[in-house]
N, C-alpha and C. Protein backbone atom coordinates (compact mmCIF):
# COMPACT_ATOMS: atom_id res chain seq x y z
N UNK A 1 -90.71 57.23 -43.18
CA UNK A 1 -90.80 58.55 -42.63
C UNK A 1 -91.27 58.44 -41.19
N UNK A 2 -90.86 59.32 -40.15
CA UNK A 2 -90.72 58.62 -38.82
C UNK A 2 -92.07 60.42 -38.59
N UNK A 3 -92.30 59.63 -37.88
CA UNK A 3 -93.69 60.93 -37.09
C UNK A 3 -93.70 61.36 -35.92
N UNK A 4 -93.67 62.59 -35.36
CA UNK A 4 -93.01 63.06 -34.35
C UNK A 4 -94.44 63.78 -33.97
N UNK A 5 -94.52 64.11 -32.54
CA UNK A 5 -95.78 64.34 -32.19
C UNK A 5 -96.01 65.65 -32.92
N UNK A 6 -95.28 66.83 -33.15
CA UNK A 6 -95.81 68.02 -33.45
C UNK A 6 -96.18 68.11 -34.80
N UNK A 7 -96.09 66.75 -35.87
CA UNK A 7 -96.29 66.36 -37.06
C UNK A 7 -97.69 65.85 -36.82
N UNK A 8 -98.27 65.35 -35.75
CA UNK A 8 -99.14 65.25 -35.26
C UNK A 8 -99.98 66.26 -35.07
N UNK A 9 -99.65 67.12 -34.23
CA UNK A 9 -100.53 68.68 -33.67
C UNK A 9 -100.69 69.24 -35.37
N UNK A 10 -99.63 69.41 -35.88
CA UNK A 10 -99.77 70.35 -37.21
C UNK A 10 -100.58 69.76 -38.55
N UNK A 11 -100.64 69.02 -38.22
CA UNK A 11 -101.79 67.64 -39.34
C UNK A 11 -102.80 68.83 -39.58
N UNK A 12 -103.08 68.93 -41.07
CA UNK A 12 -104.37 69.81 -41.18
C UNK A 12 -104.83 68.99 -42.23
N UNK A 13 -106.51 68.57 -42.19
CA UNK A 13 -106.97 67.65 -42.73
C UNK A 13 -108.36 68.79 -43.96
N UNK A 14 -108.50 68.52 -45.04
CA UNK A 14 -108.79 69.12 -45.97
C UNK A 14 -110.39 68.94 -45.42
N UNK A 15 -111.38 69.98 -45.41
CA UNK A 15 -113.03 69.57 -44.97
C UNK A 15 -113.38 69.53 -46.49
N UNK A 16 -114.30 68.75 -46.02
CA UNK A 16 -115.62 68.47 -47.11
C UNK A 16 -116.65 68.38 -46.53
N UNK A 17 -117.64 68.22 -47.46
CA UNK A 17 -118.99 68.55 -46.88
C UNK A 17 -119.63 67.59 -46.14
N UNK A 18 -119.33 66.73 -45.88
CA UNK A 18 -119.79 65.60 -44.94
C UNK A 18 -118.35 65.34 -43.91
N UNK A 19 -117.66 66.52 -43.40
CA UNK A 19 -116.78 65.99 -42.94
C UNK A 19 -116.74 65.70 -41.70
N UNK A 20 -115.71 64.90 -40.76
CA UNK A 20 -115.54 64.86 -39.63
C UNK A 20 -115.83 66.22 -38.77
N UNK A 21 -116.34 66.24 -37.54
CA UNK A 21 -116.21 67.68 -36.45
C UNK A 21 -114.70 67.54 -36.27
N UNK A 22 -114.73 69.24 -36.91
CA UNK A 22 -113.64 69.54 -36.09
C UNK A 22 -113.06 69.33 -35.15
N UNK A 23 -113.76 69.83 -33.91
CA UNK A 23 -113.22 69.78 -32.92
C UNK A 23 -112.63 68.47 -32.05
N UNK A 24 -113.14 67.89 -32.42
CA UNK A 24 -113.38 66.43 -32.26
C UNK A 24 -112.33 65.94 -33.07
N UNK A 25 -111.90 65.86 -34.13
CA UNK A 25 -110.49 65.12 -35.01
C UNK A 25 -109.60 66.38 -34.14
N UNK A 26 -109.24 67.31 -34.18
CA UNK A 26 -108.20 68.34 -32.98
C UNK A 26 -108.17 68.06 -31.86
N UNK A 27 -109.07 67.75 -31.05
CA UNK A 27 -109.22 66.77 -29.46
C UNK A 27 -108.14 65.70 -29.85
N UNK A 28 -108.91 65.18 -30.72
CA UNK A 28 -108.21 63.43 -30.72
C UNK A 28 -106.96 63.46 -31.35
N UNK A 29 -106.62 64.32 -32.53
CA UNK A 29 -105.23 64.22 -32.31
C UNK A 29 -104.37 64.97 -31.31
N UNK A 30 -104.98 65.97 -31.02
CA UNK A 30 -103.90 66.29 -29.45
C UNK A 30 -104.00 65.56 -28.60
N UNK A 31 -104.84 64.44 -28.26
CA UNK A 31 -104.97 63.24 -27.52
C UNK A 31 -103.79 62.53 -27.66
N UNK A 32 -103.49 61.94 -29.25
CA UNK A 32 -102.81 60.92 -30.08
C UNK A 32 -101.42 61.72 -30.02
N UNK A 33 -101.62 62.67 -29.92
CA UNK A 33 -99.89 63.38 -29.75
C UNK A 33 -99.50 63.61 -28.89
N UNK A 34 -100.52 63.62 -27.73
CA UNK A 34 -99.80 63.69 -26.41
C UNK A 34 -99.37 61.95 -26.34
N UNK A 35 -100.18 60.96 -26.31
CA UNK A 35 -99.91 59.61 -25.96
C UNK A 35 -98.18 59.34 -27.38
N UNK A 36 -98.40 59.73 -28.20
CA UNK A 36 -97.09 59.36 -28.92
C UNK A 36 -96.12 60.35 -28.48
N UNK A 37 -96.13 61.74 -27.44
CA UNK A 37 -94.74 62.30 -27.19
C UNK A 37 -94.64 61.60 -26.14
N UNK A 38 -95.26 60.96 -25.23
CA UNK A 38 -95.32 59.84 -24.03
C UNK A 38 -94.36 58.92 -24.51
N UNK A 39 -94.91 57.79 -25.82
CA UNK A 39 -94.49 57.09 -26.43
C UNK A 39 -92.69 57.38 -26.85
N UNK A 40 -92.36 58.15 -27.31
CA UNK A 40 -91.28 58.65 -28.00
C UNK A 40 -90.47 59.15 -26.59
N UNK A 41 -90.70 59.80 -25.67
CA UNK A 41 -89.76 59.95 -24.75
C UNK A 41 -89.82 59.04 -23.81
N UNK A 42 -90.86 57.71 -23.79
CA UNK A 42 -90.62 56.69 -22.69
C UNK A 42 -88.98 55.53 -23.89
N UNK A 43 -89.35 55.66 -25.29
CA UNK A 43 -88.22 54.84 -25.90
C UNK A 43 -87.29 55.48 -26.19
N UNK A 44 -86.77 57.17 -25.99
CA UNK A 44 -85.90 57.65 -25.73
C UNK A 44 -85.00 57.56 -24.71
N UNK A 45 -85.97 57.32 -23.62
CA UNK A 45 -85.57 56.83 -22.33
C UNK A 45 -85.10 55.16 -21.86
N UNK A 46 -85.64 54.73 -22.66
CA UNK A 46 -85.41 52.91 -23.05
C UNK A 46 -84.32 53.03 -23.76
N UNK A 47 -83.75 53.82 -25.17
CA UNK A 47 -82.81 53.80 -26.12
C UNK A 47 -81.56 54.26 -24.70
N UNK A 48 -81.90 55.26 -23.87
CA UNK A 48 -80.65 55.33 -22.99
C UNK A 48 -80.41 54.60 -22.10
N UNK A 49 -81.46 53.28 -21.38
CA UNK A 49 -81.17 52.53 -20.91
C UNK A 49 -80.52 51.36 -20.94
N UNK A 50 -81.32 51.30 -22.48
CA UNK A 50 -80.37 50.29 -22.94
C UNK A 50 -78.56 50.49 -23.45
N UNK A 51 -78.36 51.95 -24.12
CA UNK A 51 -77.22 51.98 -24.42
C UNK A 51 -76.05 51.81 -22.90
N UNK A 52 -76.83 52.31 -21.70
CA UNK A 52 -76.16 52.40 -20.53
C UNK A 52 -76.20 50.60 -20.00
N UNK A 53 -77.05 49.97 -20.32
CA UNK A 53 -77.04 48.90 -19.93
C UNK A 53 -75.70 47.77 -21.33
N UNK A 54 -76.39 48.22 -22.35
CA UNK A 54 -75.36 47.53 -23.29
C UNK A 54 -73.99 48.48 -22.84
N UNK A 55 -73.64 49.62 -22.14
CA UNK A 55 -72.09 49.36 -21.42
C UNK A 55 -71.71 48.56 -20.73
N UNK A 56 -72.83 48.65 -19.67
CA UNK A 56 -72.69 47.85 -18.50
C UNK A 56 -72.15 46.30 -18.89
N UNK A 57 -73.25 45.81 -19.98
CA UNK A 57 -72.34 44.44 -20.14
C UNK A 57 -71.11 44.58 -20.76
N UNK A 58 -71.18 45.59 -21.97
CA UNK A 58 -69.57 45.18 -22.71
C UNK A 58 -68.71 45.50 -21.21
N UNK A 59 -69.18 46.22 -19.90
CA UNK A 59 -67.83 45.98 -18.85
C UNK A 59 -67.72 44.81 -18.88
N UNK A 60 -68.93 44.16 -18.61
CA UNK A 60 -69.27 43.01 -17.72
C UNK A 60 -68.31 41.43 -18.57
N UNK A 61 -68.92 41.87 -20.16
CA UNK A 61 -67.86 41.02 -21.34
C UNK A 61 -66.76 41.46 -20.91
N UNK A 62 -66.24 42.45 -20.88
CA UNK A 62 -65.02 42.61 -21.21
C UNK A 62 -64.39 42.16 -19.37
N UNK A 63 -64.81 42.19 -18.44
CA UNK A 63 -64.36 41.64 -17.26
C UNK A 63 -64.11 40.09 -17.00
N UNK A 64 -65.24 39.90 -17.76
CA UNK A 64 -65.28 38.49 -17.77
C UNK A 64 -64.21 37.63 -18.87
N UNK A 65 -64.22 38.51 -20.18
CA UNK A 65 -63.02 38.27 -21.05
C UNK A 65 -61.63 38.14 -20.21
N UNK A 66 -61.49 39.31 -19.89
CA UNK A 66 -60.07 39.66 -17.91
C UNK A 66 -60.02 38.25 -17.59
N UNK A 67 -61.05 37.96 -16.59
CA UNK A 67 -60.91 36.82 -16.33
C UNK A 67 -60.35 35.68 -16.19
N UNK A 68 -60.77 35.53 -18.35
CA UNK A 68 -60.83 33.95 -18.53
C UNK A 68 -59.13 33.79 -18.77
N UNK A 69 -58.99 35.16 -19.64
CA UNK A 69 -57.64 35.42 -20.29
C UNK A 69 -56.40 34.99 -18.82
N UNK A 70 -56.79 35.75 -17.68
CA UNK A 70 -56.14 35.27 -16.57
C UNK A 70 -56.18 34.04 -16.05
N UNK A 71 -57.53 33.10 -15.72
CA UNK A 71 -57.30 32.16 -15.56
C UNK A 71 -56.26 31.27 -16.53
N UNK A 72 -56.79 31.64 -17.83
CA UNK A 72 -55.81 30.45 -18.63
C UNK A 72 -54.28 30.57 -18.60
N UNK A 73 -54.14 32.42 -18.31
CA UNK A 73 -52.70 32.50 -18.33
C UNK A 73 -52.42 31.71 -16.87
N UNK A 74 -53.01 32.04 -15.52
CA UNK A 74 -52.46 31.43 -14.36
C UNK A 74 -52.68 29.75 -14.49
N UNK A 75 -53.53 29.47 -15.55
CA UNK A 75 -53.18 27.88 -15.70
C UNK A 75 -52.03 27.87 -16.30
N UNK A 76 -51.36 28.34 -17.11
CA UNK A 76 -50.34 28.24 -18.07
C UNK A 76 -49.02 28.53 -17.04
N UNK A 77 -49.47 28.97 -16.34
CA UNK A 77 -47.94 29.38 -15.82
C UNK A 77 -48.07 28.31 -14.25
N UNK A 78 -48.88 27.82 -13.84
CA UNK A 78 -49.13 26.91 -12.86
C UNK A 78 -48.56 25.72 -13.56
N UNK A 79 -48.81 25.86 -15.23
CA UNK A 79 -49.09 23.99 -16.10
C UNK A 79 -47.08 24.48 -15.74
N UNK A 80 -46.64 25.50 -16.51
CA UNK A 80 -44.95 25.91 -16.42
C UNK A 80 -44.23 25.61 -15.12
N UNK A 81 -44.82 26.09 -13.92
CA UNK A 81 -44.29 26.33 -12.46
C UNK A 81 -44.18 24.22 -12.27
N UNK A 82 -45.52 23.84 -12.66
CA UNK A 82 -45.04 22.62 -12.63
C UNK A 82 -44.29 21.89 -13.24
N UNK A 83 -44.13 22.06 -14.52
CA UNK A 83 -43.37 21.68 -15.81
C UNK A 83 -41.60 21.81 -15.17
N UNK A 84 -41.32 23.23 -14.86
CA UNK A 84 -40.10 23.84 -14.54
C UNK A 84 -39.75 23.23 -12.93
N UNK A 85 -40.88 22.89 -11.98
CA UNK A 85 -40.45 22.16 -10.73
C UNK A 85 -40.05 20.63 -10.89
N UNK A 86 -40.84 20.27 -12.27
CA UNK A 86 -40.38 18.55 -12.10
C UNK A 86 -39.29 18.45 -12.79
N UNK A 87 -38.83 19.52 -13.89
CA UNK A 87 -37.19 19.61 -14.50
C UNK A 87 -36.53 19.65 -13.43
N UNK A 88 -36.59 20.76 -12.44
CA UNK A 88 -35.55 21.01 -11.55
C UNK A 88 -35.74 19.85 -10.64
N UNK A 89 -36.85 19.05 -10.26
CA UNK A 89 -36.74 17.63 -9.76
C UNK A 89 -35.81 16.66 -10.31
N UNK A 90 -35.75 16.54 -11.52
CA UNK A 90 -35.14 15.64 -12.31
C UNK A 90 -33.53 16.13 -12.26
N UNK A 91 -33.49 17.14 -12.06
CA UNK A 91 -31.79 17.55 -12.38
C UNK A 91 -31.61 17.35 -11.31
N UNK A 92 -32.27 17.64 -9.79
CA UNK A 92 -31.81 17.25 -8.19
C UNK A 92 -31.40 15.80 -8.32
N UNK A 93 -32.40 15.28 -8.58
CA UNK A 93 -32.13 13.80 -8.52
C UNK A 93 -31.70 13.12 -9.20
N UNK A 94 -30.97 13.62 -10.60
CA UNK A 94 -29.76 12.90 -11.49
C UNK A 94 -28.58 13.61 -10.59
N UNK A 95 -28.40 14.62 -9.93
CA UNK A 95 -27.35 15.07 -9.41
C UNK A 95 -27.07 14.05 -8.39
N UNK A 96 -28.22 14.03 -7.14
CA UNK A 96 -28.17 13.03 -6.23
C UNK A 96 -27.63 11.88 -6.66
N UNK A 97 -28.08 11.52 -7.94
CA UNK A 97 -27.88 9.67 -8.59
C UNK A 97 -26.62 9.58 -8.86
N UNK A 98 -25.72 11.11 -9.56
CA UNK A 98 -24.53 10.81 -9.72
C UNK A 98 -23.57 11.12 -8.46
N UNK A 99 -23.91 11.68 -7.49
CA UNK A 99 -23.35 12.04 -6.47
C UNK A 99 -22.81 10.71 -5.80
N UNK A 100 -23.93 9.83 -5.48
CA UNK A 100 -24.61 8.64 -4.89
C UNK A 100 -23.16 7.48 -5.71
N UNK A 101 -23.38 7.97 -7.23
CA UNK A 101 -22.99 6.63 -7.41
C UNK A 101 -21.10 7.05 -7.46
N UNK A 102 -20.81 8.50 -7.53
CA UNK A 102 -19.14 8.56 -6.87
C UNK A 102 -19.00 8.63 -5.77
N UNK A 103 -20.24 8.56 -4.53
CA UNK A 103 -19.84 7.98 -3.38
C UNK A 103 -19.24 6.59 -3.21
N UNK A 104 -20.56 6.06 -3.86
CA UNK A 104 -20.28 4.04 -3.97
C UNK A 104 -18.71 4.14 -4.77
N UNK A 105 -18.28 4.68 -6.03
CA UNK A 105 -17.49 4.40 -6.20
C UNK A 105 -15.96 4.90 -5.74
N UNK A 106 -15.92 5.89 -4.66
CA UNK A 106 -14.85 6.22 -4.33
C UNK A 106 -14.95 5.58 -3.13
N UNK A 107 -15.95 4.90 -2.46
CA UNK A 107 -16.14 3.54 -1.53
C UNK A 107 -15.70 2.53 -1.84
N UNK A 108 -15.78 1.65 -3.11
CA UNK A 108 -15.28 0.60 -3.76
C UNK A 108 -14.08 0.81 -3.87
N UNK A 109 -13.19 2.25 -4.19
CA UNK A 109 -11.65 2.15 -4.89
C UNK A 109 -11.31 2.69 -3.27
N UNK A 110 -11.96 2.85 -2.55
CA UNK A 110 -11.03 2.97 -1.01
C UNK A 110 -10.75 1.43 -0.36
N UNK A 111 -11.89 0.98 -0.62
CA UNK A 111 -12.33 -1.05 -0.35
C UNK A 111 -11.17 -1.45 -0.91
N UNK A 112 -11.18 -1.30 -2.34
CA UNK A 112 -9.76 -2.26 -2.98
C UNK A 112 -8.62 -1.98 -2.44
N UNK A 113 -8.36 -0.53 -1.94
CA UNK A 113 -7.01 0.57 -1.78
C UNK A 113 -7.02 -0.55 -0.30
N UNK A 114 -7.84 -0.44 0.71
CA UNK A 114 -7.70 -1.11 1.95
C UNK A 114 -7.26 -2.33 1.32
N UNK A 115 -8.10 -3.10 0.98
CA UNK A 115 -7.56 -4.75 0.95
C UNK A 115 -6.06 -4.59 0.44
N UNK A 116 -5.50 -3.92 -0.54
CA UNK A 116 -4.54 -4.13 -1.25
C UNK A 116 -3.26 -3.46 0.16
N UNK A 117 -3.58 -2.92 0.98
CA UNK A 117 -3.23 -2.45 1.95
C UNK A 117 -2.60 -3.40 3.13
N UNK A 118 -4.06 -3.82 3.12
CA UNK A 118 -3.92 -5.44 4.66
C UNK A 118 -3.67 -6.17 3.52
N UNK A 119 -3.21 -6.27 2.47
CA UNK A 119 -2.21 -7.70 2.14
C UNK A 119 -0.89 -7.17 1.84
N UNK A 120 -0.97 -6.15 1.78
CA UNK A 120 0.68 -5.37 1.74
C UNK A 120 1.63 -5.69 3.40
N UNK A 121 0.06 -5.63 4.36
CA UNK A 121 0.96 -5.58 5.55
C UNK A 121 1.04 -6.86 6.10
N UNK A 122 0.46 -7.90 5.73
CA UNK A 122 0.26 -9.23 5.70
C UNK A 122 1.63 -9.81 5.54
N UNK A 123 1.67 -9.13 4.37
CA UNK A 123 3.28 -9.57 3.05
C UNK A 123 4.26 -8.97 4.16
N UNK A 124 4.45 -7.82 4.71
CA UNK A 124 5.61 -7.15 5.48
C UNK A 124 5.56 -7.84 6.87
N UNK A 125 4.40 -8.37 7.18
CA UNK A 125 4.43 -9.09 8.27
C UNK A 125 5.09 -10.38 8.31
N UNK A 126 4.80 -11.38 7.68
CA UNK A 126 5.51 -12.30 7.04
C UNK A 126 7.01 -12.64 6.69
N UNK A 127 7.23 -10.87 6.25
CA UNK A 127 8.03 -10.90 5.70
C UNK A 127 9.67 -10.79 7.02
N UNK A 128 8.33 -9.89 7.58
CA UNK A 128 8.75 -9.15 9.23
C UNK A 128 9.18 -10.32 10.00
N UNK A 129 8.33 -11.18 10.22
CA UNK A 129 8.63 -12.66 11.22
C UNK A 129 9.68 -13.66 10.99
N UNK A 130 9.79 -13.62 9.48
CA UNK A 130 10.94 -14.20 8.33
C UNK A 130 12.39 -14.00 9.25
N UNK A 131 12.24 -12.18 9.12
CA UNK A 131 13.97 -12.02 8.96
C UNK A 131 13.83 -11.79 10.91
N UNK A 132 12.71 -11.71 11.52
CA UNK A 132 13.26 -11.67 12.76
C UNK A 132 13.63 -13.63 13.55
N UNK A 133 12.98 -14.09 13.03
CA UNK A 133 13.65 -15.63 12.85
C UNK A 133 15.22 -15.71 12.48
N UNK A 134 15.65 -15.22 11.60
CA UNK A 134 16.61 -14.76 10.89
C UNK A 134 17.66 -14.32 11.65
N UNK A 135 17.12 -13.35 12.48
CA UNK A 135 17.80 -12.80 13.76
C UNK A 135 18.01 -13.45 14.44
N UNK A 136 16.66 -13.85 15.36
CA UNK A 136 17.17 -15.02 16.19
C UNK A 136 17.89 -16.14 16.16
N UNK A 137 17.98 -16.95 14.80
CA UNK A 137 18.73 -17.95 14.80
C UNK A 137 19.82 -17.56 14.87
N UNK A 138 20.80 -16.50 14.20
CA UNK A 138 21.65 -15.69 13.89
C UNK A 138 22.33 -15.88 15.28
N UNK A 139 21.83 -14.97 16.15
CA UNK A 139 22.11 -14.59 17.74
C UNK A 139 22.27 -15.97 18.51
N UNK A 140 21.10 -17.11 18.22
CA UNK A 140 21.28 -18.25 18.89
C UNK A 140 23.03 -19.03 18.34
N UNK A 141 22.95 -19.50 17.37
CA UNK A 141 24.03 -19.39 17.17
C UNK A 141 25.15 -18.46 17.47
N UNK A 142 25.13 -17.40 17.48
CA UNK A 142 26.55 -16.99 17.95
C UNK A 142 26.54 -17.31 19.20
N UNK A 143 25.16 -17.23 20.23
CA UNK A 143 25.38 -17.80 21.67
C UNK A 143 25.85 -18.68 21.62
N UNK A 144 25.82 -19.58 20.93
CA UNK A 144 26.08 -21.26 20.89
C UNK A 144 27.65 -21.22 21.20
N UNK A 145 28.05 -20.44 19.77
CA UNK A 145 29.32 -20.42 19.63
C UNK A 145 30.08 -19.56 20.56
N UNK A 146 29.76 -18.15 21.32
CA UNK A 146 29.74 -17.82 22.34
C UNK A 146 30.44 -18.76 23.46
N UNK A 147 28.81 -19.75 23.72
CA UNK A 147 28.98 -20.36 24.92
C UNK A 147 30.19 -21.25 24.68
N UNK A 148 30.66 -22.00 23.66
CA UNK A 148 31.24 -23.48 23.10
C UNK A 148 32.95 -22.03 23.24
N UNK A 149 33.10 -21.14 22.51
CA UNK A 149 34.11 -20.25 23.05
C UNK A 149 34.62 -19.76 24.75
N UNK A 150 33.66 -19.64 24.92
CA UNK A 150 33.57 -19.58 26.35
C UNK A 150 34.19 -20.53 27.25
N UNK A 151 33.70 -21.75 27.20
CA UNK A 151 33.99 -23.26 27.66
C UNK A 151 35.53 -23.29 27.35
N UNK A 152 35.80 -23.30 26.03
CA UNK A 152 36.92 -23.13 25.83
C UNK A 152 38.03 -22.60 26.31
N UNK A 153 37.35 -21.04 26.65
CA UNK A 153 38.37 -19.92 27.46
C UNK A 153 38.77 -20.59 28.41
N UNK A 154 37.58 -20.87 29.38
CA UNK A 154 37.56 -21.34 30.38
C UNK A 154 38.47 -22.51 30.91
N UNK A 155 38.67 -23.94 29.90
CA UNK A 155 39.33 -24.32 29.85
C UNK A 155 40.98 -24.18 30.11
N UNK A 156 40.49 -23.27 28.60
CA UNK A 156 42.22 -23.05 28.37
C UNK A 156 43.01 -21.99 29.40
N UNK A 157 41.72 -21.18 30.10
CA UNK A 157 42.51 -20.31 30.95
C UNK A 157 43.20 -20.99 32.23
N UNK A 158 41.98 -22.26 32.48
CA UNK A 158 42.31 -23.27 33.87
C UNK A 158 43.55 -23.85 33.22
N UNK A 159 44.20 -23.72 32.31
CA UNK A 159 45.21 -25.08 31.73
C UNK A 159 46.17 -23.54 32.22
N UNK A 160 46.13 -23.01 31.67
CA UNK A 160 46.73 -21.67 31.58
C UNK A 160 47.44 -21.45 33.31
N UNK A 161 46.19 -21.25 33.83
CA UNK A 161 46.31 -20.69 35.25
C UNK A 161 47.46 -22.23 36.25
N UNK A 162 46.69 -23.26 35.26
CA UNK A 162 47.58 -24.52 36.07
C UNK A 162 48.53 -24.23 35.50
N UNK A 163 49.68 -23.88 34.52
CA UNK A 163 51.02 -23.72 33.73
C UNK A 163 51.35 -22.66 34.26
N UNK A 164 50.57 -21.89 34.48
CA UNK A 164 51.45 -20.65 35.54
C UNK A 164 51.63 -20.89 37.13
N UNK A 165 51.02 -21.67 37.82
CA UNK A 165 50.74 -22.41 39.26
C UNK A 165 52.12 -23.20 39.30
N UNK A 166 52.32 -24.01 38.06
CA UNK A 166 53.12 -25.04 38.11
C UNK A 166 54.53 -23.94 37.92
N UNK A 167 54.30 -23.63 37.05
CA UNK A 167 55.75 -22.86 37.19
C UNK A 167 55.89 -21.93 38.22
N UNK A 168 55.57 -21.19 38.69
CA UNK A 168 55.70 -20.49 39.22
C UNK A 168 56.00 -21.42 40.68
N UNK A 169 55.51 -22.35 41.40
CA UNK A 169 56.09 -23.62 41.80
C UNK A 169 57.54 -23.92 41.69
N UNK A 170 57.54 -24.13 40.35
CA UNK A 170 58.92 -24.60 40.32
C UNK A 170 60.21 -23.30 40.07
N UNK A 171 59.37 -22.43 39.98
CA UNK A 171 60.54 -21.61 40.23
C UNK A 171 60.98 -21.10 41.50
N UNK A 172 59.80 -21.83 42.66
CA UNK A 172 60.45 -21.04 43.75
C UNK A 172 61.06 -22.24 44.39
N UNK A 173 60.60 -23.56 43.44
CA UNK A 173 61.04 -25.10 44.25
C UNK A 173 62.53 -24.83 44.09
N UNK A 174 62.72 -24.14 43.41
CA UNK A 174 64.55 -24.63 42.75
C UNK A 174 65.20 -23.17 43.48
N UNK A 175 65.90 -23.98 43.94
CA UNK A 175 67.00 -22.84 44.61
C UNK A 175 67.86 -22.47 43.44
C-alpha cells in the first residue's frame, strides 16, 4: 500500500490516557508530510527524467543501431564494389589475353602467308631467269643464223652481182 502525503495529514491516531501531545504528533506529521510531498514530487520529477532520458538513449540505441546497420551495409557493398571491380578486372584482362593472343596469331599466319609468298616469288624468279635465258639463247641463235644467212646473202649476192657484171659484159662485148 503506497502512502501519499494527505494519508499522512489525515492519520488520526486513537488517545489514551498516557498519550502522545497532540499537538506535537500534528506538528510532526505535517512536518513528515510536507518532507514526503517533497519526496514524492522530487521522484515524480526523477520518474520524468528518467523516462525523457530513457528516450533520449533508445534515440541514441536506435542511432547508433543506424549506424552499425550502415556501416556493415557500406562494408558489404565496398566488400561487392570490390568483388564486382576484380570480376570486371578479370574479364578486361581475359579479353586483353585473348585479344593479345589473335594478334600473335594473325601475326604468325601473316609470317607464314609472307614466307610462303617470298618463296613463291623466289620460284617465279627462277623461274623468270630460266625462260629469259631461254630467250636469249633463242635470239642468239637466230643472230647466229641471221649473221651465217647474211654472209651468205652477201656472198651469193657478190656471185650474183659478178654473173650479172659478166653478162651484161658480154652482151655488150658481142656485136
Amino acid at each position: 500500500m503506497k502512502i501519499t502525503p494527505l494519508d499522512i495529514r489525515q492519520k488520526r491516531f486513537a488517545t489514551s490516557l498516557r498519550g502522545f501531545e497532540r499537538r506535537e504528533v500534528e506538528a510532526f506529521l505535517e512536518l513528515v508530510a510536507a518532507e514526503f510531498e517533497e519526496v514524492v514530487k522530487e521522484n515524480i520529477g526523477l520518474k520524468e527524467e528518467l523516462k525523457r532520458t530513457n528516450a533520449r538513449l533508445e534515440q541514441h540505441v536506435e542511432k547508433e543501431r543506424t549506424l552499425q546497420e550502415t556501416m556493415v551495409t557500406a562494408q558489404r557493398i565496398s566488400e561487392d564494389m570490390r568483388a564486382a571491380a576484380k570480376k570486371e578486372a578479370e574479364i578486361v584482362i581475359a579479353g586483353a589475353e585473348q585479344q593479345a593472343e589473335k594478334i600473335v596469331q594473325n601475326a604468325h599466319t601473316r609470317m607464314v602467308q609472307l614466307i610462303e609468298d617470298i618463296n613463291e616469288l623466289k620460284r617465279q624468279r627462277v623461274q623468270f631467269e630460266s625462260q629469259v635465258r631461254s630467250v636469249i639463247d633463242a635470239h642468239a641463235k637466230l643472230l647466229e643464223t641471221f649473221r651465217e644467212s647474211t654472209s651468205m646473202d652477201l656472198e651469193r649476192g657478190r656471185v650474183e652481182e659478178n654473173v650479172s657484171f659478166l653478162t651484161q659484159r658480154k652482151v655488150l662485148s658481142e656485136p
